[in-house]
PDB file of N, CA and C in Angstrom:
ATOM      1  N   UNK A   1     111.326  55.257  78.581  1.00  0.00           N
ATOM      2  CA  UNK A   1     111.842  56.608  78.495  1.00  0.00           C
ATOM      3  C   UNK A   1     110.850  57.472  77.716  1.00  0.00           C
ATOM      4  N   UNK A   2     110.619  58.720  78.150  1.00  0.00           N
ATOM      5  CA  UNK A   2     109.314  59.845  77.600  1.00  0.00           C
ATOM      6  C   UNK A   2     110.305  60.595  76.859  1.00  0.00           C
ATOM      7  N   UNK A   3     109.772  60.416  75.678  1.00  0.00           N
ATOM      8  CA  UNK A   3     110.692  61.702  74.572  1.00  0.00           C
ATOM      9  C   UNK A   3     110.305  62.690  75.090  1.00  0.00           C
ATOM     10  N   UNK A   4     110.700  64.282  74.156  1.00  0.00           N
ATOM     11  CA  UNK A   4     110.151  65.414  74.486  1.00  0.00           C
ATOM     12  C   UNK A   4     108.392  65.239  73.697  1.00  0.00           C
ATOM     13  N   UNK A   5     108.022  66.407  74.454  1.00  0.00           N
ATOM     14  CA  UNK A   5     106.524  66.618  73.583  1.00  0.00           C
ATOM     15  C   UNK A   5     106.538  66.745  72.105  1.00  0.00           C
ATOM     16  N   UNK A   6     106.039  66.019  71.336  1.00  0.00           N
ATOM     17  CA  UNK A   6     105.874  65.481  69.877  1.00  0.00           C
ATOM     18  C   UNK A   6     104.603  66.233  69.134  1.00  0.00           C
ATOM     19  N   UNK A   7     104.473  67.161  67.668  1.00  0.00           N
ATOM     20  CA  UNK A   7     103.296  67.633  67.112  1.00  0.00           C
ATOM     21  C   UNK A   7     102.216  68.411  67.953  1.00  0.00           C
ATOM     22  N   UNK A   8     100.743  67.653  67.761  1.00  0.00           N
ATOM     23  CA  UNK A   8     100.235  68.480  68.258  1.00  0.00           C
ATOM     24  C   UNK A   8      99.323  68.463  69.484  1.00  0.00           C
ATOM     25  N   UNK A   9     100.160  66.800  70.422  1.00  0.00           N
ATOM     26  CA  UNK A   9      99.940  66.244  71.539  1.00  0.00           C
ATOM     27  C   UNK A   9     100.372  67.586  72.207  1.00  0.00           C
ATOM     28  N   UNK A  10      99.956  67.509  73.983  1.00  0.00           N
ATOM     29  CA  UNK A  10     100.549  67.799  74.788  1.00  0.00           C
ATOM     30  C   UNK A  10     101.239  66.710  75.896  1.00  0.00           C
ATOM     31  N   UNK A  11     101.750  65.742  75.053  1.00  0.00           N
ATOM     32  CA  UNK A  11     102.550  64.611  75.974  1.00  0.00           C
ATOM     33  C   UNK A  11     104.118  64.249  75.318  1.00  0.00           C
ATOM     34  N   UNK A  12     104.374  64.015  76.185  1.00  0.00           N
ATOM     35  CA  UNK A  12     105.756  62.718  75.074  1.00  0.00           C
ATOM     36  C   UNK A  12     105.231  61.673  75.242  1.00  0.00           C
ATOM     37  N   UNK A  13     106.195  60.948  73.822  1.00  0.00           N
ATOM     38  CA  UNK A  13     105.910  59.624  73.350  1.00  0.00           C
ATOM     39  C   UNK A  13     107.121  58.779  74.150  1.00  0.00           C
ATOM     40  N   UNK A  14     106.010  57.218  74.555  1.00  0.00           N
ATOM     41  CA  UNK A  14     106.924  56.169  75.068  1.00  0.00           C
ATOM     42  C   UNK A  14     107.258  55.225  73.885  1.00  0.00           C
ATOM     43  N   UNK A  15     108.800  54.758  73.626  1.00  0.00           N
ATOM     44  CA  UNK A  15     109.139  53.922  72.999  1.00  0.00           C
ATOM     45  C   UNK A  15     108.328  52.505  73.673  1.00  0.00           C
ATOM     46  N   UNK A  16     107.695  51.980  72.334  1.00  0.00           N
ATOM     47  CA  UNK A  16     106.931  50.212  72.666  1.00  0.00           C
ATOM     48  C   UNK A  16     107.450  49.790  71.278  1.00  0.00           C
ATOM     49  N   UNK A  17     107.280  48.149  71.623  1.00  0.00           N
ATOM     50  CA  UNK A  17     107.771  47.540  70.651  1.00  0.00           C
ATOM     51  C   UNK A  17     106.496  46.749  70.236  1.00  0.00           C
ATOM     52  N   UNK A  18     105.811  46.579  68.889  1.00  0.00           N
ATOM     53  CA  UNK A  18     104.340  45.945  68.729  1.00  0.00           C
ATOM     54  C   UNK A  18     105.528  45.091  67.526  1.00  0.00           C
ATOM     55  N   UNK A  19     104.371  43.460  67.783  1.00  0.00           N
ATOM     56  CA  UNK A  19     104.861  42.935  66.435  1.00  0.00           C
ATOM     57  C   UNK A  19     103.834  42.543  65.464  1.00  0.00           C
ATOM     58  N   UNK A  20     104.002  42.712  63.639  1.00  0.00           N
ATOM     59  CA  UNK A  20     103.298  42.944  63.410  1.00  0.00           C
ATOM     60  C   UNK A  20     103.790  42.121  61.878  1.00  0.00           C
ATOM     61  N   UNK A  21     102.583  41.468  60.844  1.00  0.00           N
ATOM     62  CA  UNK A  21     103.190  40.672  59.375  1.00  0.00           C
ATOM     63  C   UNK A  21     103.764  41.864  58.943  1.00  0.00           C
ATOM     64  N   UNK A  22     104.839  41.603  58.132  1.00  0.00           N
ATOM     65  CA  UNK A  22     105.247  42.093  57.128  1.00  0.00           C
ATOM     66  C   UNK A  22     103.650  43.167  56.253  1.00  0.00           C
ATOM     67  N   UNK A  23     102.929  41.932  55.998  1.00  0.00           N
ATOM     68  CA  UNK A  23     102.064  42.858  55.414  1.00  0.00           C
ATOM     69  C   UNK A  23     101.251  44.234  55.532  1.00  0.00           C
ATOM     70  N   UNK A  24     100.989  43.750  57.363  1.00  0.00           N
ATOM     71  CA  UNK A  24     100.661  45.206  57.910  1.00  0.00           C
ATOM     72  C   UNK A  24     101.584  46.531  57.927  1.00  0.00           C
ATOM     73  N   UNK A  25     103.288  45.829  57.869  1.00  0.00           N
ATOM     74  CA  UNK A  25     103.804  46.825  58.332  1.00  0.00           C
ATOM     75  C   UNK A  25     104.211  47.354  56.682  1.00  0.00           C
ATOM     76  N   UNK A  26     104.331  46.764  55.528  1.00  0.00           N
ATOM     77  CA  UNK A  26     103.875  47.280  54.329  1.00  0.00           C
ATOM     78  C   UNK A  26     102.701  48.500  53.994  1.00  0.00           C
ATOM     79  N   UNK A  27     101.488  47.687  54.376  1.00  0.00           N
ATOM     80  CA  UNK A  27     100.493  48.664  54.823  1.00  0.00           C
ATOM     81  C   UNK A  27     100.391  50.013  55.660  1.00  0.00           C
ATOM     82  N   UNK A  28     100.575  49.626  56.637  1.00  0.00           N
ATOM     83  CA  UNK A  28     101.076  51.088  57.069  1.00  0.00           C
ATOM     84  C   UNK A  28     102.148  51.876  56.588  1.00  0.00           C
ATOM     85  N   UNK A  29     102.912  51.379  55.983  1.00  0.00           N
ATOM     86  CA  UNK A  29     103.992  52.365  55.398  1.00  0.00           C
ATOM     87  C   UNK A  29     103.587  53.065  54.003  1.00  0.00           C
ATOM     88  N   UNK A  30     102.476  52.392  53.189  1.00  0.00           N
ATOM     89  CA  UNK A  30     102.126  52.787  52.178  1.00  0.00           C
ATOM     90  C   UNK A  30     101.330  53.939  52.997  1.00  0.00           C
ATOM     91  N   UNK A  31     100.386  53.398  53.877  1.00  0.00           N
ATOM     92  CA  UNK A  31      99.335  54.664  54.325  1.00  0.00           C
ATOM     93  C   UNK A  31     100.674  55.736  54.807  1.00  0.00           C
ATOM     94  N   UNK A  32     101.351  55.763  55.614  1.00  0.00           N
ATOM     95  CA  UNK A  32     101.780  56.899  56.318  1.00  0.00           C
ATOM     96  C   UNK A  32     102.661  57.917  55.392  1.00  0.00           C
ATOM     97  N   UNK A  33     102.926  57.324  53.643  1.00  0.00           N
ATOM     98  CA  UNK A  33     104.168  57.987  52.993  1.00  0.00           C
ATOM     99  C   UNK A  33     102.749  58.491  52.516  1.00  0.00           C
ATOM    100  N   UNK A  34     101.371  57.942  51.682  1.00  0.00           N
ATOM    101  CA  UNK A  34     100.531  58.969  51.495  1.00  0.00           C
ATOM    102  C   UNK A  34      99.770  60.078  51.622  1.00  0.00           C
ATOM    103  N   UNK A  35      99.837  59.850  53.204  1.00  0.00           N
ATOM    104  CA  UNK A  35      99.373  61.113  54.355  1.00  0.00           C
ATOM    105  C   UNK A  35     100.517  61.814  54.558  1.00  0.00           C
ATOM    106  N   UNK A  36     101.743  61.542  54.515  1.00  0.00           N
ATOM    107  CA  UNK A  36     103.163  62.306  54.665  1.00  0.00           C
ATOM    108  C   UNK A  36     103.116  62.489  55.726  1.00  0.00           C
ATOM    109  N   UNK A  37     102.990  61.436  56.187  1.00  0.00           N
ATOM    110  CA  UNK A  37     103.459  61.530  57.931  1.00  0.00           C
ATOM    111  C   UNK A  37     104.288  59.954  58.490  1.00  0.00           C
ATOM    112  N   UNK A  38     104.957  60.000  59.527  1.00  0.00           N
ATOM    113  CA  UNK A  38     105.579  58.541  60.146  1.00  0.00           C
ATOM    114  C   UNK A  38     104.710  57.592  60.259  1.00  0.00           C
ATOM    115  N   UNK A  39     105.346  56.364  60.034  1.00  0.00           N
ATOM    116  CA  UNK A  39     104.640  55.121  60.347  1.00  0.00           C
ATOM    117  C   UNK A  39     103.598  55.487  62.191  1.00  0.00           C
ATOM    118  N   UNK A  40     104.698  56.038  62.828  1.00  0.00           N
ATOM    119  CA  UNK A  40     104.199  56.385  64.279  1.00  0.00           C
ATOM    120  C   UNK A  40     103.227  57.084  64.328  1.00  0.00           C
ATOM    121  N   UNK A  41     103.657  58.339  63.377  1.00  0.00           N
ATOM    122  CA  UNK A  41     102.342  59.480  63.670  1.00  0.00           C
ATOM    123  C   UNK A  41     101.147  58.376  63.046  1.00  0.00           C
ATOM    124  N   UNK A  42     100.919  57.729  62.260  1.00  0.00           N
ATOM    125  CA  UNK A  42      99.858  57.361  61.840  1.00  0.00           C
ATOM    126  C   UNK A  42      99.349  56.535  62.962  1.00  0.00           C
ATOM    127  N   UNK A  43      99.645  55.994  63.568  1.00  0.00           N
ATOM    128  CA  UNK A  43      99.556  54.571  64.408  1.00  0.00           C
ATOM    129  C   UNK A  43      98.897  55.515  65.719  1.00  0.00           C
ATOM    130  N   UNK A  44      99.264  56.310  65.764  1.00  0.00           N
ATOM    131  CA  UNK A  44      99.001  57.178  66.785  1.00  0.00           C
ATOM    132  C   UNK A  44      97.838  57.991  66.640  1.00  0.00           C
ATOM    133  N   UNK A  45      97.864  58.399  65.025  1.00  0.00           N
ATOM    134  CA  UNK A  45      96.597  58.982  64.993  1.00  0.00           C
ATOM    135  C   UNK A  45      95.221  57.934  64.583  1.00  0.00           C
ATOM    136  N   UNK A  46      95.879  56.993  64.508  1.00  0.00           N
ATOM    137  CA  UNK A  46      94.429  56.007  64.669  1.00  0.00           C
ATOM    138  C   UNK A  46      94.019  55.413  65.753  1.00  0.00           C
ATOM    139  N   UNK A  47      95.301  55.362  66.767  1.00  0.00           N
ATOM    140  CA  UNK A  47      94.761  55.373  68.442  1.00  0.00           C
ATOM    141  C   UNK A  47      94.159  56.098  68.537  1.00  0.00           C
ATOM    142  N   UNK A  48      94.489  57.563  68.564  1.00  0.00           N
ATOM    143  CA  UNK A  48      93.242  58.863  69.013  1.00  0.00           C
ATOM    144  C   UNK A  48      91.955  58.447  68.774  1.00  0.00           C
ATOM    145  N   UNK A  49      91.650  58.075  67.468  1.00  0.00           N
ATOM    146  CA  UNK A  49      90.687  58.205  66.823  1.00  0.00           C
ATOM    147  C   UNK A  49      89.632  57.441  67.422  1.00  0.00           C
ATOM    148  N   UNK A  50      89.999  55.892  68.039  1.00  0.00           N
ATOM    149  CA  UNK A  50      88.685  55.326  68.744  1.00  0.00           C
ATOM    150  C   UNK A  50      88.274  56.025  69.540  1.00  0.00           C
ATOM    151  N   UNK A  51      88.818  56.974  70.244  1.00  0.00           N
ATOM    152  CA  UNK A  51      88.273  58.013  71.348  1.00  0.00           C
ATOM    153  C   UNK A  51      87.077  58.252  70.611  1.00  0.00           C
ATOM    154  N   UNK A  52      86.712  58.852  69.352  1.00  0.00           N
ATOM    155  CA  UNK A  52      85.496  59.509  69.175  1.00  0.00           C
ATOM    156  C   UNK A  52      84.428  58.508  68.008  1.00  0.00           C
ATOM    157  N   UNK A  53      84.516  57.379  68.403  1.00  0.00           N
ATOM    158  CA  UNK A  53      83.840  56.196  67.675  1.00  0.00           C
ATOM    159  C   UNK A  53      82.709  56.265  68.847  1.00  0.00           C
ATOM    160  N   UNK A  54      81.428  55.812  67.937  1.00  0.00           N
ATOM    161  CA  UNK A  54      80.391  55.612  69.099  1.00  0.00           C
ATOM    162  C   UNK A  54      80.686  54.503  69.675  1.00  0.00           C
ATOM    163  N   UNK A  55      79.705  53.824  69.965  1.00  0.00           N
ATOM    164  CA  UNK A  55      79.447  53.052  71.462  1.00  0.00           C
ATOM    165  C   UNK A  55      79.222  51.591  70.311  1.00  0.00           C
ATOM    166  N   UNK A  56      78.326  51.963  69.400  1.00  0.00           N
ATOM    167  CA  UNK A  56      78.208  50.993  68.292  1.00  0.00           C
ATOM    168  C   UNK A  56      79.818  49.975  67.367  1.00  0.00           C
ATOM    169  N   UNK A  57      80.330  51.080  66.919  1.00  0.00           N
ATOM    170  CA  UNK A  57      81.491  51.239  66.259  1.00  0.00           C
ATOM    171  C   UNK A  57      82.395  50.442  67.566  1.00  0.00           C
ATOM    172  N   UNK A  58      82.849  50.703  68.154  1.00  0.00           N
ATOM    173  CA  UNK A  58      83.722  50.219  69.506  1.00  0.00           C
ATOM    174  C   UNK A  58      83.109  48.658  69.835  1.00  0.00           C
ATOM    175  N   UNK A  59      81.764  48.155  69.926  1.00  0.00           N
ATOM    176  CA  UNK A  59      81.419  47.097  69.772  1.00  0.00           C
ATOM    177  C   UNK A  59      81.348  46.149  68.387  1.00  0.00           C
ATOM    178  N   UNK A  60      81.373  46.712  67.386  1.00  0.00           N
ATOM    179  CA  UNK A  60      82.177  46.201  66.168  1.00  0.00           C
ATOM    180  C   UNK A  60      83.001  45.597  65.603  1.00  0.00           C
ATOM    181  N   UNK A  61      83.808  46.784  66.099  1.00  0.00           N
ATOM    182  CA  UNK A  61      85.467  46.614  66.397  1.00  0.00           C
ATOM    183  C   UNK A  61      85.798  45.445  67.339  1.00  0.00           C
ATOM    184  N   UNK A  62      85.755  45.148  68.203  1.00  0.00           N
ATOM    185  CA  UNK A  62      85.675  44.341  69.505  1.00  0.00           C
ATOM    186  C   UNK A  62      85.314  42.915  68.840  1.00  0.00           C
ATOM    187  N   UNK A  63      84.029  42.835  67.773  1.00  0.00           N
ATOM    188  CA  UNK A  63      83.820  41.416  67.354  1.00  0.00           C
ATOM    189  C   UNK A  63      84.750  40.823  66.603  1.00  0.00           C
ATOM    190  N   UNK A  64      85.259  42.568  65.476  1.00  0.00           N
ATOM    191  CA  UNK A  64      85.763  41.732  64.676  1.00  0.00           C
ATOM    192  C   UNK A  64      87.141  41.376  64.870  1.00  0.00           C
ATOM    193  N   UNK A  65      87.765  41.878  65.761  1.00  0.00           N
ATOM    194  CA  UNK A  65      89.227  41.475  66.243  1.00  0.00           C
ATOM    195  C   UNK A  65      89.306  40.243  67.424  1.00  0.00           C
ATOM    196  N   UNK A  66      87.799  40.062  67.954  1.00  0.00           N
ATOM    197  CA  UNK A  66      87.802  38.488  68.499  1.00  0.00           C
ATOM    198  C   UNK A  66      87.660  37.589  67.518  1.00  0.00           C
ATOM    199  N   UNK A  67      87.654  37.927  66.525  1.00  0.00           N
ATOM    200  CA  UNK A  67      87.407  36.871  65.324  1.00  0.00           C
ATOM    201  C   UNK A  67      86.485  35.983  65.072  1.00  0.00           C
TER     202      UNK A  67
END
């Protein structure tokens, strides 16, 4: 189901379910009450964000989450 259009997207948001330690989801909750924004908006604004990672950074990323 597509909510209505959310901030300062021009889309709605789909409900997903990610699972995640306790610790991360600690973590993100510390980050998102410091930025004063939702656990979501944050999660969301760090999706955006690989959009504008170079080509370097994106292959990085990629090693270090194959572990």
């Amino acid at each position: 189901m597509t909510k209505k259009k959310h901030g300062w997207y021009e889309e709605g948001k789909v409900r997903v379910n990610i699972s995640l330690t306790q610790t991360s989801i600690e973590s993100l909750d510390r980050q998102a009450t410091r930025l004063g924004m939702s656990r979501s908006e944050l999660i969301e604004t760090m999706a955006r964000q690989e959009q504008s990672l170079l080509p370097e950074e994106k292959e990085l990323l990629g090693k270090l989450s194959a572990g």
